[in-house]
Protein backbone atom coordinates (compact mmCIF):
# COMPACT_ATOMS: atom_id res chain seq x y z
CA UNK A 1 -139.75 24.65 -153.99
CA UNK A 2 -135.96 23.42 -153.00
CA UNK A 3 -134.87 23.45 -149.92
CA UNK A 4 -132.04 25.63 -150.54
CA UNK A 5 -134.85 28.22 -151.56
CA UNK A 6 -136.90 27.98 -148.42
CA UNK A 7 -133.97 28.26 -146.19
CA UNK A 8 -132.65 31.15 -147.95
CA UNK A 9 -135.81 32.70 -147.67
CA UNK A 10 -135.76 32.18 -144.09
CA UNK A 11 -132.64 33.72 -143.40
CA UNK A 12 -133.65 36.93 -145.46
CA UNK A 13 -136.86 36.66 -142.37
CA UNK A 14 -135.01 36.12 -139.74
CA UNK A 15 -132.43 39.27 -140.55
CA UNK A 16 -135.26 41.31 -141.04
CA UNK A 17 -136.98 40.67 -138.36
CA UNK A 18 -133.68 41.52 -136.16
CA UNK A 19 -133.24 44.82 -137.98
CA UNK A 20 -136.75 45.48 -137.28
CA UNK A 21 -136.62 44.85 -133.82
CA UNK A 22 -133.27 46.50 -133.29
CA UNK A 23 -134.85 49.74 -134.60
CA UNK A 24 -137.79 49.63 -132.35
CA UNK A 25 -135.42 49.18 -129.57
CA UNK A 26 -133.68 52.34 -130.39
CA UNK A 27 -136.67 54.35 -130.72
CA UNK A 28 -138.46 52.78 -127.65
CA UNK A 29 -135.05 53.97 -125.55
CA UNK A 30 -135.11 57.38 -126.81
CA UNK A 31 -138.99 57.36 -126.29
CA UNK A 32 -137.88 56.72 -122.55
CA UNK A 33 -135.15 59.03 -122.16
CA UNK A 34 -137.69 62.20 -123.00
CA UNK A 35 -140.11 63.25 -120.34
CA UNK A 36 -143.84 62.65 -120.56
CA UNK A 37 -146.07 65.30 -121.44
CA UNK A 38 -147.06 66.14 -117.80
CA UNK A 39 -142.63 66.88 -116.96
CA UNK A 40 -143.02 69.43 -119.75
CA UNK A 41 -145.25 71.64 -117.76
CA UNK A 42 -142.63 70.73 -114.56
CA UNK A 43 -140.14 72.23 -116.93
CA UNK A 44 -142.15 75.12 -117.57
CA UNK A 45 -142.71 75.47 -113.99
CA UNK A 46 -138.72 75.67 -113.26
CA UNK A 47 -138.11 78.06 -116.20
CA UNK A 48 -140.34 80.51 -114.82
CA UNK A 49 -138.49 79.96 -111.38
CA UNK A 50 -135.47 80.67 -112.41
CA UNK A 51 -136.70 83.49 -114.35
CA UNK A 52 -138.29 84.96 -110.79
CA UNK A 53 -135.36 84.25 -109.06
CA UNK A 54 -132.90 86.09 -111.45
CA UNK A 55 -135.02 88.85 -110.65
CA UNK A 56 -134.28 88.75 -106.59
CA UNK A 57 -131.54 90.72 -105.31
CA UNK A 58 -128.16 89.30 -104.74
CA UNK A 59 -127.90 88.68 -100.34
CA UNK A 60 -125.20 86.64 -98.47
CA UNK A 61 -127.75 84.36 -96.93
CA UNK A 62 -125.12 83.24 -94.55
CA UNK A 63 -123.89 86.91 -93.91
CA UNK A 64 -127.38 87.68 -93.22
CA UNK A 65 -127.93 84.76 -91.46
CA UNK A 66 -125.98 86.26 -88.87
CA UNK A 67 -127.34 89.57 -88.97
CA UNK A 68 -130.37 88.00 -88.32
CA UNK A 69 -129.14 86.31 -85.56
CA UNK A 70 -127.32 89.68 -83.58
CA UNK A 71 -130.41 91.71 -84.14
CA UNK A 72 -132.84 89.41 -82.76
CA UNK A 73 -130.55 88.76 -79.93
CA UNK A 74 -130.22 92.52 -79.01
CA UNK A 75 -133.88 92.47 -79.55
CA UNK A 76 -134.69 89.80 -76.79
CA UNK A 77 -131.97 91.70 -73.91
CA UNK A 78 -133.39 95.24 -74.72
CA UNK A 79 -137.24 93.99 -73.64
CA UNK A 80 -136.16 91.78 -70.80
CA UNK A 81 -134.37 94.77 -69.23
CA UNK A 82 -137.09 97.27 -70.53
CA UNK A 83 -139.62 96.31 -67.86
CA UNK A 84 -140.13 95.67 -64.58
CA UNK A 85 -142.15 92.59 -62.94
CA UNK A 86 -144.81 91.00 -63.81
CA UNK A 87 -143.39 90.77 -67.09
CA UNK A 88 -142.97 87.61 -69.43
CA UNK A 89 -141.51 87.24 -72.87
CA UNK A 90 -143.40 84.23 -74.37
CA UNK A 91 -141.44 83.95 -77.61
CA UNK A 92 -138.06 84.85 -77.99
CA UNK A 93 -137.70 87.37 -81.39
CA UNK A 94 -137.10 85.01 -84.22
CA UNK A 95 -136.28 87.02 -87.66
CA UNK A 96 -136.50 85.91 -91.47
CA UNK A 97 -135.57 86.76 -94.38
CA UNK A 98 -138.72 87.41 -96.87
CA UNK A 99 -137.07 88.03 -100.73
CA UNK A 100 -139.52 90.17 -101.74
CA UNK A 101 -140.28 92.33 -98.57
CA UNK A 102 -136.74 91.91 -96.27
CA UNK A 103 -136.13 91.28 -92.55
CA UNK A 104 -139.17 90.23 -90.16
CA UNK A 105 -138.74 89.57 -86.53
CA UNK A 106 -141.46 88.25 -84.76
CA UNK A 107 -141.80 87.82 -80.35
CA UNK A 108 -144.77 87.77 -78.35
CA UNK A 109 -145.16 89.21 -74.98
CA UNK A 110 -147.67 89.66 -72.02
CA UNK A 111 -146.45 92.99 -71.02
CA UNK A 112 -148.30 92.66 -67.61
CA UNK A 113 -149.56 89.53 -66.22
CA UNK A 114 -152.69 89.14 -64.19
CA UNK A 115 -152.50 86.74 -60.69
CA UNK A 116 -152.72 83.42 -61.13
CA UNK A 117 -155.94 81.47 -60.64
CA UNK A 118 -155.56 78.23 -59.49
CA UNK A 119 -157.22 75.50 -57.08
CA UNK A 120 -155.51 77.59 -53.99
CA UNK A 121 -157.14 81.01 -55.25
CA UNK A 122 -160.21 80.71 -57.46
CA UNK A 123 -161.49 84.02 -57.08
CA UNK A 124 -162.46 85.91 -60.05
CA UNK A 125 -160.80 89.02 -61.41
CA UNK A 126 -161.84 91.92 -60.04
CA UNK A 127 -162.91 94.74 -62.28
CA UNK A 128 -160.37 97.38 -60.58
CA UNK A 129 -157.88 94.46 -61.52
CA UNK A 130 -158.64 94.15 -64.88
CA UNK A 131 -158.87 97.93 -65.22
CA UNK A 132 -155.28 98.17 -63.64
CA UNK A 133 -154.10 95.61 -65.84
CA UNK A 134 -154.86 97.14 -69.16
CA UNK A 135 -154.00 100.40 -68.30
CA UNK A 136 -150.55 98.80 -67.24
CA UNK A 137 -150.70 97.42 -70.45
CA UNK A 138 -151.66 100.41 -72.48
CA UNK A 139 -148.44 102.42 -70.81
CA UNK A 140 -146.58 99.53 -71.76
CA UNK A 141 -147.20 99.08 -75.58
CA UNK A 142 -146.17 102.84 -75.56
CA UNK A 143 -142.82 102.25 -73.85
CA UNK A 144 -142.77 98.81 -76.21
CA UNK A 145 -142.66 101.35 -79.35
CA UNK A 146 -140.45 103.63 -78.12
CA UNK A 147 -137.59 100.83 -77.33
CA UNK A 148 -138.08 99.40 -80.44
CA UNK A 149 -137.54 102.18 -82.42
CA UNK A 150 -134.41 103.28 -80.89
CA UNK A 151 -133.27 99.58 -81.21
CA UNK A 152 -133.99 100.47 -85.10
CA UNK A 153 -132.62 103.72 -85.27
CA UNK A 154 -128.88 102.82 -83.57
CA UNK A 155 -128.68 98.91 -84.58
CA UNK A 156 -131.22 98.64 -88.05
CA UNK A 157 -128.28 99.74 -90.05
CA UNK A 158 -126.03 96.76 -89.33
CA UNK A 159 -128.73 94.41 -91.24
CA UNK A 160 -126.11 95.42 -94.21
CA UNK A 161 -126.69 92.38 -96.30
CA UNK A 162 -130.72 93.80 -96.60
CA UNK A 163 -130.76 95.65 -99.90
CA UNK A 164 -131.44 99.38 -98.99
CA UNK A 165 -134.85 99.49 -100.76
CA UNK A 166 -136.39 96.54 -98.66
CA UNK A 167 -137.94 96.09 -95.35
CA UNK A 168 -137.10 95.82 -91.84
CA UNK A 169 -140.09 94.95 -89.56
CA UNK A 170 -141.07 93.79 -85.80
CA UNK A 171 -144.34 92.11 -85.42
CA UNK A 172 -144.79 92.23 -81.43
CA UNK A 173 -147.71 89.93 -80.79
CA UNK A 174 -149.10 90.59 -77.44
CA UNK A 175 -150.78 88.01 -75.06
CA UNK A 176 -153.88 88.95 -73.24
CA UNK A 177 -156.17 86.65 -70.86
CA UNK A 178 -160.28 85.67 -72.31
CA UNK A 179 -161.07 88.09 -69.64
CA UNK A 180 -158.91 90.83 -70.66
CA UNK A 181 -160.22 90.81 -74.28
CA UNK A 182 -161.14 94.82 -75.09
CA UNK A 183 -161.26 96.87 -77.96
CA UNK A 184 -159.18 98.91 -76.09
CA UNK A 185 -156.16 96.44 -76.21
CA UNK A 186 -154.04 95.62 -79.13
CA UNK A 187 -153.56 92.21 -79.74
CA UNK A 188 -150.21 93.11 -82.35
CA UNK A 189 -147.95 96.10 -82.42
CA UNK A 190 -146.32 96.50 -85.92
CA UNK A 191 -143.81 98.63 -86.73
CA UNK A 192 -142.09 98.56 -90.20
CA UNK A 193 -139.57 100.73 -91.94
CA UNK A 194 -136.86 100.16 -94.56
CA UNK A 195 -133.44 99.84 -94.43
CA UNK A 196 -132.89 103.12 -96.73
CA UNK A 197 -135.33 105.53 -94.23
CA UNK A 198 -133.22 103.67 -90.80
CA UNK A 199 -129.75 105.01 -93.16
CA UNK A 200 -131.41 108.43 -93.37
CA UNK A 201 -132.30 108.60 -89.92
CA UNK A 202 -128.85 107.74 -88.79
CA UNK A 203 -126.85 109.99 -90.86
CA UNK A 204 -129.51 112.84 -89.97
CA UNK A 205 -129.37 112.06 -86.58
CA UNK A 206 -133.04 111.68 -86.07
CA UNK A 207 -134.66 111.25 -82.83
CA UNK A 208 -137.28 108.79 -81.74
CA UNK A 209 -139.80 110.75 -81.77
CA UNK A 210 -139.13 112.18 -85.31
CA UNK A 211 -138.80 108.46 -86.72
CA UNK A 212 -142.06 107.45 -85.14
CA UNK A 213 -143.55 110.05 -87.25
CA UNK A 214 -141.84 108.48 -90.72
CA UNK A 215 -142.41 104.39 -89.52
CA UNK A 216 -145.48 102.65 -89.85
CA UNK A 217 -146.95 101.32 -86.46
CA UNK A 218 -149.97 99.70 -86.46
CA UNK A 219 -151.94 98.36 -83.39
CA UNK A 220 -154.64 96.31 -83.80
């Protein structure tokens, strides 16, 4: 074998062996650039969130954002100047925005509180004071519904950017002592509506009393 033959033979190697590896460096790059068979299910995942979220209705966020904002604001003034002391709001109202429900608002309250125990006055509650208390209580969470639902009827409307079929709700959770704990007082007050029944209401003119009878309230 000549020498001229063996080095042409290892030329005709050596440019296969580049063409070769070229080739396995284009499909090893495209290999990369596709995702793994766990990202397909990711995209899956995203398709049918997008899908879910073409079905939500169309809200300003920032619009409502300060809807939110004015209506749990009135919210906090009307039951500060609603009762007299001993009275403490715990949690200012704080609303949200749930896409498939509407406009919560959530505050918690102790609509009457007891004395104070402490190392200066240890004695026990009394049972005419805890009698007292939750009847002061009871009278209270009946007063509670009644301001809430005329802050509903005259400022519900204005939550404009809440599409007219969803909901407007205040969740009122309401603070009671170990030693207070009765069937007879509610540890929630609920009271939900929807923006369409609150646009009925005002262009009927309905009164409190007649929108308590279309709302939900629950206390539990």
């Amino acid at each position: 074998m000549t020498p001229n033959f063996k080095i042409g033979t290892l030329l005709i190697a050596i440019s296969l062996w580049t063409v070769w590896t070229s080739y396995a460096q284009v499909q090893g790059s495209g290999a990369q650039g596709k995702p793994p068979a766990p990202a397909a299910t990711w995209d899956r995942a995203g398709q049918g969130a997008a899908q879910t979220a073409a079905t939500l209705p169309e809200v300003d966020l920032r619009g409502l954002k300060i809807q939110l904002q004015v209506f749990q604001d009135l919210v906090n003034r009307s039951i500060q100047q609603s009762f007299e002391q001993p009275f403490t709001l715990l949690q200012d109202a704080k609303g949200s925005y749930l896409p498939h429900f509407g406009a919560v608002f959530q505050l918690e309250v102790n609509l009457h509180p007891m004395r104070l125990i402490s190392p200066f006055d240890m004695r026990p509650y009394t049972p005419e004071e805890l009698r007292k208390a939750r009847d002061a209580k009871l009278q209270r969470v009946r007063e509670l519904k009644t301001r809430l639902s005329a802050l509903l009827l005259e400022h519900g409307t204005k939550l404009s950017e809440v599409p007219p079929d969803q909901g407007v709700a205040i969740v009122v959770h309401l603070f009671n002592l170990p030693s207070e704990q009765s069937e007879a007082l509610p540890t929630q007050l609920v009271i939900e509506t929807s923006r369409a029944v609150l646009l009925d209401a005002q262009a009927q003119r309905t009164t409190v009393a007649e929108f308590q009878k279309r709302g939900l309230f629950l206390e539990f």
